[in-house]
N, C-alpha and C. Protein backbone atom coordinates (compact mmCIF):
# COMPACT_ATOMS: atom_id res chain seq x y z
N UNK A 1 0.85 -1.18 0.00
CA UNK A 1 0.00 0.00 0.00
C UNK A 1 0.90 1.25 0.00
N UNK A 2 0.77 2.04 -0.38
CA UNK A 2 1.39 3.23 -1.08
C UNK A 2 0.77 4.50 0.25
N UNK A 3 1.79 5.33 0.34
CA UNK A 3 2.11 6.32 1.71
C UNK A 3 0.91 7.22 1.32
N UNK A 4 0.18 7.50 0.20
CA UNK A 4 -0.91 7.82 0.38
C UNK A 4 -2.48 7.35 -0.11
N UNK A 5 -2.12 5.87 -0.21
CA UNK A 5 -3.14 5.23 0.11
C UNK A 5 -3.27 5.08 1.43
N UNK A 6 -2.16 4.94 2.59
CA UNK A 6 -2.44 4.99 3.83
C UNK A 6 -2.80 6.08 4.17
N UNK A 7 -2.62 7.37 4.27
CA UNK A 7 -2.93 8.61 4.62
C UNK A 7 -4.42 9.05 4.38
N UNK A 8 -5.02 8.28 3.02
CA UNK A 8 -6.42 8.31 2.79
C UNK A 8 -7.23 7.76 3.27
N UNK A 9 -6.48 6.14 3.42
CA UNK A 9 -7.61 5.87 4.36
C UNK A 9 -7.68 5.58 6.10
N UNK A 10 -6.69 6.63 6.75
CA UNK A 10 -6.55 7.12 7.86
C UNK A 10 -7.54 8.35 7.54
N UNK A 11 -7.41 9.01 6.90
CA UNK A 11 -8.58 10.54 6.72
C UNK A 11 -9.59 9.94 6.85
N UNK A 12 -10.33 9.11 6.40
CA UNK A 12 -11.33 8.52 5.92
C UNK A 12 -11.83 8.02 7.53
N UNK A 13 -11.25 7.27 8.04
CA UNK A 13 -11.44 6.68 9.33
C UNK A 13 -11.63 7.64 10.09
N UNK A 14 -10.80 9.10 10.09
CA UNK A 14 -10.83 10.32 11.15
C UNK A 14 -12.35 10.73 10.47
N UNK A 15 -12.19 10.96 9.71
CA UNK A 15 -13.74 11.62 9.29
C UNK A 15 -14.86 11.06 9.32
N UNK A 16 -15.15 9.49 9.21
CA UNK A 16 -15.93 8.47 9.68
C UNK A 16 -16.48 9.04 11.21
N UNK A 17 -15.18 8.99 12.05
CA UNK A 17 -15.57 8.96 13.55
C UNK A 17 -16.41 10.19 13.88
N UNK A 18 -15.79 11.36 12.98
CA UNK A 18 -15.81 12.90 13.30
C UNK A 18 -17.61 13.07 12.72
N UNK A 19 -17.94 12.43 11.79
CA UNK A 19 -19.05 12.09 11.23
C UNK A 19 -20.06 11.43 12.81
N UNK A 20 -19.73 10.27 12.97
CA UNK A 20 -20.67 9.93 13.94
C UNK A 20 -20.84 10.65 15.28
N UNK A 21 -19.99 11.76 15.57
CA UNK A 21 -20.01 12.39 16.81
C UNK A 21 -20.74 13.53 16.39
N UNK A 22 -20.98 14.66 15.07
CA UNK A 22 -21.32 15.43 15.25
C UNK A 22 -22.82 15.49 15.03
N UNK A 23 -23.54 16.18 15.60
CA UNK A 23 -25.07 16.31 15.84
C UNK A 23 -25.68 16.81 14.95
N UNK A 24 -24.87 18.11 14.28
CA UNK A 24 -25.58 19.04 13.33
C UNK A 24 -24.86 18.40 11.81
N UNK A 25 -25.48 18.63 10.86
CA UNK A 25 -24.37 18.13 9.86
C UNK A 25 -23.85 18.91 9.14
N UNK A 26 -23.34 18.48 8.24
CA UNK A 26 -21.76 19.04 7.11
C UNK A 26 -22.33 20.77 6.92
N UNK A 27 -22.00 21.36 6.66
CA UNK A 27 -21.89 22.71 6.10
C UNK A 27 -21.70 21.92 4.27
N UNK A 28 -22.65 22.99 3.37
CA UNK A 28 -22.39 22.28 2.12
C UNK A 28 -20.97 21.98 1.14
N UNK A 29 -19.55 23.03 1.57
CA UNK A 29 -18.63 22.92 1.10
C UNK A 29 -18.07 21.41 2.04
N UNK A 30 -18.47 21.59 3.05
CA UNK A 30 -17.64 20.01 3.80
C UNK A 30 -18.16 19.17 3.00
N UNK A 31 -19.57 18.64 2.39
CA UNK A 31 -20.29 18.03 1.89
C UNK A 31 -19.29 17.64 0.91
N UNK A 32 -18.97 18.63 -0.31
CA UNK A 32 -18.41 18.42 -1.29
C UNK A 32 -16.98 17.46 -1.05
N UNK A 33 -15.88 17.87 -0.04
CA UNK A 33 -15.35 17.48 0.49
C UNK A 33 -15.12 16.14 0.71
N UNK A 34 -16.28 15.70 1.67
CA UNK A 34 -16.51 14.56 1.77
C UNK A 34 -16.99 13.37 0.87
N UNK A 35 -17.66 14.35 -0.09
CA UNK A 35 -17.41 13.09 -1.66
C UNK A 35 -16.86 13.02 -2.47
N UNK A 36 -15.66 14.09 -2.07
CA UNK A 36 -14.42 13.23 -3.45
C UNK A 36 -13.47 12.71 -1.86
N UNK A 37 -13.63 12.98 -0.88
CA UNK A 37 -12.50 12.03 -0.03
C UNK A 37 -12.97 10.77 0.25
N UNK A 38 -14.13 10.52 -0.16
CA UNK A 38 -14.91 8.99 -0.22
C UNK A 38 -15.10 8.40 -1.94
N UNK A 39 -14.81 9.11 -2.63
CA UNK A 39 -14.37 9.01 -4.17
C UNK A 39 -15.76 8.81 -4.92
N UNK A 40 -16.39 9.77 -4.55
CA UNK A 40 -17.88 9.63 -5.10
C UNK A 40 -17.73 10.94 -6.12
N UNK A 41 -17.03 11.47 -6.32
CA UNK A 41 -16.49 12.75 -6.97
C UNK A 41 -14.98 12.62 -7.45
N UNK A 42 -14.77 12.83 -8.83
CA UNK A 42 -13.36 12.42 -9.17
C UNK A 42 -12.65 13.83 -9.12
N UNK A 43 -13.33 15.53 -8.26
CA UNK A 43 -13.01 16.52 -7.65
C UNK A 43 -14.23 17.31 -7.18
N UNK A 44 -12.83 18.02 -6.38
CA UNK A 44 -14.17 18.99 -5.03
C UNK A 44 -14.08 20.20 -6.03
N UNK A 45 -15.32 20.83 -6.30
CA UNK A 45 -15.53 21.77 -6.61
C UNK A 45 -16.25 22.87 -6.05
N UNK A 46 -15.69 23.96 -5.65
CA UNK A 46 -16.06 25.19 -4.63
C UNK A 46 -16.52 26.61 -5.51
N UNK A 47 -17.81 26.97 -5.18
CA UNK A 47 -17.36 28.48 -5.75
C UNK A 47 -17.75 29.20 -4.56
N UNK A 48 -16.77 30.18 -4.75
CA UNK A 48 -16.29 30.97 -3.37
C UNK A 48 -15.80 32.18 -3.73
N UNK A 49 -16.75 32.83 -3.49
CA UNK A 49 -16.88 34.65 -3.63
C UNK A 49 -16.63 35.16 -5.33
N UNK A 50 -17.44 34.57 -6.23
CA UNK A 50 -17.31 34.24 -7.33
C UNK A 50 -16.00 33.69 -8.14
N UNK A 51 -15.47 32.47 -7.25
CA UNK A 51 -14.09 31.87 -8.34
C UNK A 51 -14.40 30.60 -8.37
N UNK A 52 -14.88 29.95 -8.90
CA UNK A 52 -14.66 28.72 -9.06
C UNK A 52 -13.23 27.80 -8.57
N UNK A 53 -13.59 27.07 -7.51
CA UNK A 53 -11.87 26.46 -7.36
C UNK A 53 -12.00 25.14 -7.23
N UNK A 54 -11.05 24.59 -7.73
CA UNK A 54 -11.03 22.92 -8.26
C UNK A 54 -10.09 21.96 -7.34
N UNK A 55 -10.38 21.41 -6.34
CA UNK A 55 -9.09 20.27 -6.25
C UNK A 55 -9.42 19.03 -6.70
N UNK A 56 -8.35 18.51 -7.60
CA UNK A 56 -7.59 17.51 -8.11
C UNK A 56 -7.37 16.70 -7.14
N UNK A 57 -6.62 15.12 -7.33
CA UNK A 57 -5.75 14.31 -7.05
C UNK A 57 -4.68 14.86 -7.26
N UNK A 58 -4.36 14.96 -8.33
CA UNK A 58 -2.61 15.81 -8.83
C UNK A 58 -1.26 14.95 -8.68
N UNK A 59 -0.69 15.26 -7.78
CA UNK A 59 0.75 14.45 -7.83
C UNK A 59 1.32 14.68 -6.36
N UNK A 60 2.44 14.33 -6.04
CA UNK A 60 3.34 14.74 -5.18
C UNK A 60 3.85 16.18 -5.13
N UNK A 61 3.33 16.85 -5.77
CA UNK A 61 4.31 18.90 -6.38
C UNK A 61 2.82 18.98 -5.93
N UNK A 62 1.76 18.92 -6.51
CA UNK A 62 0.10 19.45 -6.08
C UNK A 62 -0.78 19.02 -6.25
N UNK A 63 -2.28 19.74 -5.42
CA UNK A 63 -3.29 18.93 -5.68
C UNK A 63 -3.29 18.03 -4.22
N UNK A 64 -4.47 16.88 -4.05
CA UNK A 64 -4.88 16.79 -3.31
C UNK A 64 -3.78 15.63 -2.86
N UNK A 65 -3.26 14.55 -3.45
CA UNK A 65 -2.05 14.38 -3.49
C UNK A 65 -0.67 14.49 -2.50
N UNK A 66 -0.69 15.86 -2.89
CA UNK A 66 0.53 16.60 -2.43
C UNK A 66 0.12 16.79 -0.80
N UNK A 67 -1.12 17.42 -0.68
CA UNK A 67 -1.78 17.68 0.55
C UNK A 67 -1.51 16.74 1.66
N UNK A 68 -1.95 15.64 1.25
CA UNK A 68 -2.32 14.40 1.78
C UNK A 68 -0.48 14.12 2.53
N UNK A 69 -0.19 13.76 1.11
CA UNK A 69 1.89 13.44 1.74
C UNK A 69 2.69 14.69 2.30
N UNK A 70 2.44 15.97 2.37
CA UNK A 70 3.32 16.79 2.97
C UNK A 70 2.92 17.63 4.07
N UNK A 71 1.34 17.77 4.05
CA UNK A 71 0.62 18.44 4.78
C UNK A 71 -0.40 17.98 6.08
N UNK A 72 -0.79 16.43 6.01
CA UNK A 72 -1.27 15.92 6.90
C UNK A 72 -0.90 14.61 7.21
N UNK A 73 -0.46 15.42 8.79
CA UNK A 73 0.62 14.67 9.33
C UNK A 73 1.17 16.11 10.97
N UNK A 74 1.41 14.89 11.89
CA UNK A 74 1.12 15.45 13.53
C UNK A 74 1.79 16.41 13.11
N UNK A 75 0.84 17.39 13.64
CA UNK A 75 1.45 18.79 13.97
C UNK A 75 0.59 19.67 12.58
N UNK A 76 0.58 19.34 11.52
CA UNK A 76 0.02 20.18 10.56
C UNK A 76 -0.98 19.94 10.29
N UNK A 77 -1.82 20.37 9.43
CA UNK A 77 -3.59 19.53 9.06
C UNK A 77 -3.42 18.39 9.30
N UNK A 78 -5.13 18.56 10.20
CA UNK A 78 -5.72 17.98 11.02
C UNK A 78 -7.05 17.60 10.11
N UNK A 79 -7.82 16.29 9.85
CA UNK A 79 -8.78 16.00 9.23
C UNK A 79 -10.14 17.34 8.77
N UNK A 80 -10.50 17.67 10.10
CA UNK A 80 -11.25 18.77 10.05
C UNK A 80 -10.64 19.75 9.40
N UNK A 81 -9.03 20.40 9.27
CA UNK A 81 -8.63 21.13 8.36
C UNK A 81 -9.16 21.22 6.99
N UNK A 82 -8.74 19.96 6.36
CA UNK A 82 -8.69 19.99 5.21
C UNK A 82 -10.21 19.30 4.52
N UNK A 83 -11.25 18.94 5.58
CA UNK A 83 -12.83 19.37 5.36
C UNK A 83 -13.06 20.69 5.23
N UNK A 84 -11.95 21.36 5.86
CA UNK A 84 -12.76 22.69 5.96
C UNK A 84 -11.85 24.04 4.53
N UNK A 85 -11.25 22.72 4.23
CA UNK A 85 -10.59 23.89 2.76
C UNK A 85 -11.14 24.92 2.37
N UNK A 86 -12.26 24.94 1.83
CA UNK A 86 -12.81 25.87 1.36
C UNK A 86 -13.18 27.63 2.10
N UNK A 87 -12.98 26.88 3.27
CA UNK A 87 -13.35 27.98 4.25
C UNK A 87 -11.88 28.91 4.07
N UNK A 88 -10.91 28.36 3.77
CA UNK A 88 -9.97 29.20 3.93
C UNK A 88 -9.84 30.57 2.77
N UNK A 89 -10.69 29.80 1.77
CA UNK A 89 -10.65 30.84 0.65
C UNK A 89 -12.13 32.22 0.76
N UNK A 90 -12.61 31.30 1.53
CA UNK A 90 -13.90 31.92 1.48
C UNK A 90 -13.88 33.18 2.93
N UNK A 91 -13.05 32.82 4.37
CA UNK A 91 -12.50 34.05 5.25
C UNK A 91 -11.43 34.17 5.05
N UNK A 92 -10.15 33.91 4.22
CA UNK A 92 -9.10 34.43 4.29
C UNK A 92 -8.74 35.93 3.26
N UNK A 93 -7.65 36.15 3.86
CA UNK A 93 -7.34 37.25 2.65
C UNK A 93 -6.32 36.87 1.90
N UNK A 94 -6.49 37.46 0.60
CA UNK A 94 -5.18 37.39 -0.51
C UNK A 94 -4.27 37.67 0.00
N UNK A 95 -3.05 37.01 -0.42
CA UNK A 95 -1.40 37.66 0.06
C UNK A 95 -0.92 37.56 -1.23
N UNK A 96 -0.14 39.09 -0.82
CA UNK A 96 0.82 39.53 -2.09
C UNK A 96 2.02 38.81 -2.49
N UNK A 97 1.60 37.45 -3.42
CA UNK A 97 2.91 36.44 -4.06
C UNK A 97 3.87 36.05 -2.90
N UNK A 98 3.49 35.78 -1.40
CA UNK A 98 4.30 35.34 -0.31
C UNK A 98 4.03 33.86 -0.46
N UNK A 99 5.16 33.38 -0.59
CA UNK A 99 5.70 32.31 -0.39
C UNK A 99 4.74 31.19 -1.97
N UNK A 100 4.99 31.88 -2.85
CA UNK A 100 4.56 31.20 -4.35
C UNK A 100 5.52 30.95 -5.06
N UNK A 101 5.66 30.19 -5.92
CA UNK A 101 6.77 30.15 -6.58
C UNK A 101 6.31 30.54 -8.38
N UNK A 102 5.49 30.76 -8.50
CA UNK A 102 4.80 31.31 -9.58
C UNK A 102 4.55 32.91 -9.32
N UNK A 103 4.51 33.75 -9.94
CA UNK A 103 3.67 34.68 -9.63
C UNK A 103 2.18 35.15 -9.96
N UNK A 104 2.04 33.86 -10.78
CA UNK A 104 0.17 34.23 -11.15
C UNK A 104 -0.63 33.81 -10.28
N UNK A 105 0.10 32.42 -8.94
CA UNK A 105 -0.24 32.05 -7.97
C UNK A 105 -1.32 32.61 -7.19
N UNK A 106 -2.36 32.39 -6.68
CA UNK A 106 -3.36 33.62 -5.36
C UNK A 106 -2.95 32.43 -4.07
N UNK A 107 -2.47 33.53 -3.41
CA UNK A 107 -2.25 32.64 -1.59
C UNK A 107 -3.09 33.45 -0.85
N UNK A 108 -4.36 32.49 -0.20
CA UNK A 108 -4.97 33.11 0.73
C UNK A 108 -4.71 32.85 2.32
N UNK A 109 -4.93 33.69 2.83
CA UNK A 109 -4.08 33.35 4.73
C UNK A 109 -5.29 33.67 5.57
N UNK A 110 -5.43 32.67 6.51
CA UNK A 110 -6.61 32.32 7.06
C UNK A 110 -6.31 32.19 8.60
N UNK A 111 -6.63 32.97 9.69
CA UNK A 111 -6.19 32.36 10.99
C UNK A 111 -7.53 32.07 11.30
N UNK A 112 -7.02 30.62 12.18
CA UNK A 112 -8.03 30.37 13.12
C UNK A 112 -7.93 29.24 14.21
N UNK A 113 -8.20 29.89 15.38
CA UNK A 113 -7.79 29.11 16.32
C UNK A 113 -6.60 28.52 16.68
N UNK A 114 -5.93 29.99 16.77
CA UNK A 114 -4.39 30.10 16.62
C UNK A 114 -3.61 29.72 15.29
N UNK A 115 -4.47 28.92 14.52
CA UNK A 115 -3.47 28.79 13.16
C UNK A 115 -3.46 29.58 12.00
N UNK A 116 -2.60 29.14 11.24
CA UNK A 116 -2.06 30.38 10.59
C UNK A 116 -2.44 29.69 9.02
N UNK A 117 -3.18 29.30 8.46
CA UNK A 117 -3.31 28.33 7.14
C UNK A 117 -3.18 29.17 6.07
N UNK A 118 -3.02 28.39 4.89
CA UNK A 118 -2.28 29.23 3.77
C UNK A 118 -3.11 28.01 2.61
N UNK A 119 -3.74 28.64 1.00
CA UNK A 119 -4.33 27.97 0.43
C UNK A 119 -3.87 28.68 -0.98
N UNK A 120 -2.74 27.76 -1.41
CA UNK A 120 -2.53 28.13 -3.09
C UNK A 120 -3.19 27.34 -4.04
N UNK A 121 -3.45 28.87 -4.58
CA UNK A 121 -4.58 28.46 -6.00
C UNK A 121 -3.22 28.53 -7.37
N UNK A 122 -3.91 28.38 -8.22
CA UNK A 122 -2.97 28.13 -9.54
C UNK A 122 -3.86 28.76 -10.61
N UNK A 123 -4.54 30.18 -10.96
CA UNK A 123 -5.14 30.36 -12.25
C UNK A 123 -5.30 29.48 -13.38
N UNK A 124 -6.43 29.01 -13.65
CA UNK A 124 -6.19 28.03 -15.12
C UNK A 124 -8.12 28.10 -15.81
N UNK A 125 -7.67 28.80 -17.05
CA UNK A 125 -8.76 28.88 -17.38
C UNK A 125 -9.94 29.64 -16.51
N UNK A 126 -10.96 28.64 -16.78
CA UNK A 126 -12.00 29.04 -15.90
C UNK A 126 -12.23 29.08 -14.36
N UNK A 127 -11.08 27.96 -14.00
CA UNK A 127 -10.95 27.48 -12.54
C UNK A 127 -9.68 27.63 -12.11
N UNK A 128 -9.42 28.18 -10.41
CA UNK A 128 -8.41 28.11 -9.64
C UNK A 128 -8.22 26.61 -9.26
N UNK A 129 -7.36 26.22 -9.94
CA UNK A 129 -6.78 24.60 -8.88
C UNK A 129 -5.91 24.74 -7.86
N UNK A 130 -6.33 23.97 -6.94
CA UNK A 130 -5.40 23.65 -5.67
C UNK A 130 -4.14 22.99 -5.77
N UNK A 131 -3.54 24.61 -5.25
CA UNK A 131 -2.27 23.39 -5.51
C UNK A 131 -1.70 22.66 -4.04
N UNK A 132 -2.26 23.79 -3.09
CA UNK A 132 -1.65 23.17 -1.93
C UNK A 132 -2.67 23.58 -0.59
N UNK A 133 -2.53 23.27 0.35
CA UNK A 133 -2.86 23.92 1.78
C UNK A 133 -2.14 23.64 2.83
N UNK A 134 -1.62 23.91 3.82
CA UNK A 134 -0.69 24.05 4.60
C UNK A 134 -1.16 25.36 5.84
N UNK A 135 -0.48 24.50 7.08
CA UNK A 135 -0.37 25.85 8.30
C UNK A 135 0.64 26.06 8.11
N UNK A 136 1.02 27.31 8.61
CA UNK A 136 2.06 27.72 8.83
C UNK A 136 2.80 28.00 10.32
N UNK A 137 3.77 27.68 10.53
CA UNK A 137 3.97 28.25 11.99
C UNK A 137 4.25 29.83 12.70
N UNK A 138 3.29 29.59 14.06
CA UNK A 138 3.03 31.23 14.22
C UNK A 138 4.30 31.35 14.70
């Protein structure tokens, strides 16, 4: 089994549990969320403050992918994090090309609850793809 076939279906199990404990249900972007991380959706698609934004599978460089192997894991996103992707685009603010390696890049920065999260988009066409999400340390 492959380091993120395990990582998926550890998410899967965290979100299972996180599922049977909560009372109220999903907010509709978690929704989406939750059916491409159960593969009922071959991507999550968000529109958020009129942009359309897309995550992929992608690779190890980006996409959901990348997320999975560099980003969740103790200490950084946390299951509920990365249910809650969308939120980051939707209260965070734009940052000016910090820490992109593109410059057509949009990085939005999101605190909450002491963290510091960061959500690169990638312009393409009609849709922003994900390339990454990540906390950052305060």
């Amino acid at each position: 089994m492959s380091l993120y076939s395990e990582r998926l279906a550890h998410l899967k199990r965290e979100l299972s549990t996180i599922q049977k404990q909560k009372k109220k249900g999903f907010k509709k972007n978690q929704k989406i969320m939750l059916d491409y991380i159960n593969g009922k959706t071959n991507t999550a698609n968000f529109l958020v403050k009129d942009v359309n934004i897309l995550l992929r599978k992608g690779n190890v460089a980006h996409g959901f992918m990348h997320i999975l192997l560099k980003h969740y894991k103790d200490g950084d996103l946390e299951a509920m994090d990365i249910l809650n992707i969308a939120e980051v685009a939707e209260r965070g603010i734009i940052l000016a090309n910090e820490g992109v390696s593109k410059d057509d890049n949009i990085v939005y920065m999101f605190l909450k609850s002491q963290k510091d999260f960061r959500l690169i988009l990638s312009p393409n066409g009609d849709n922003n793809l994900v390339i990454s999400m990540y906390k950052k340390s305060l």
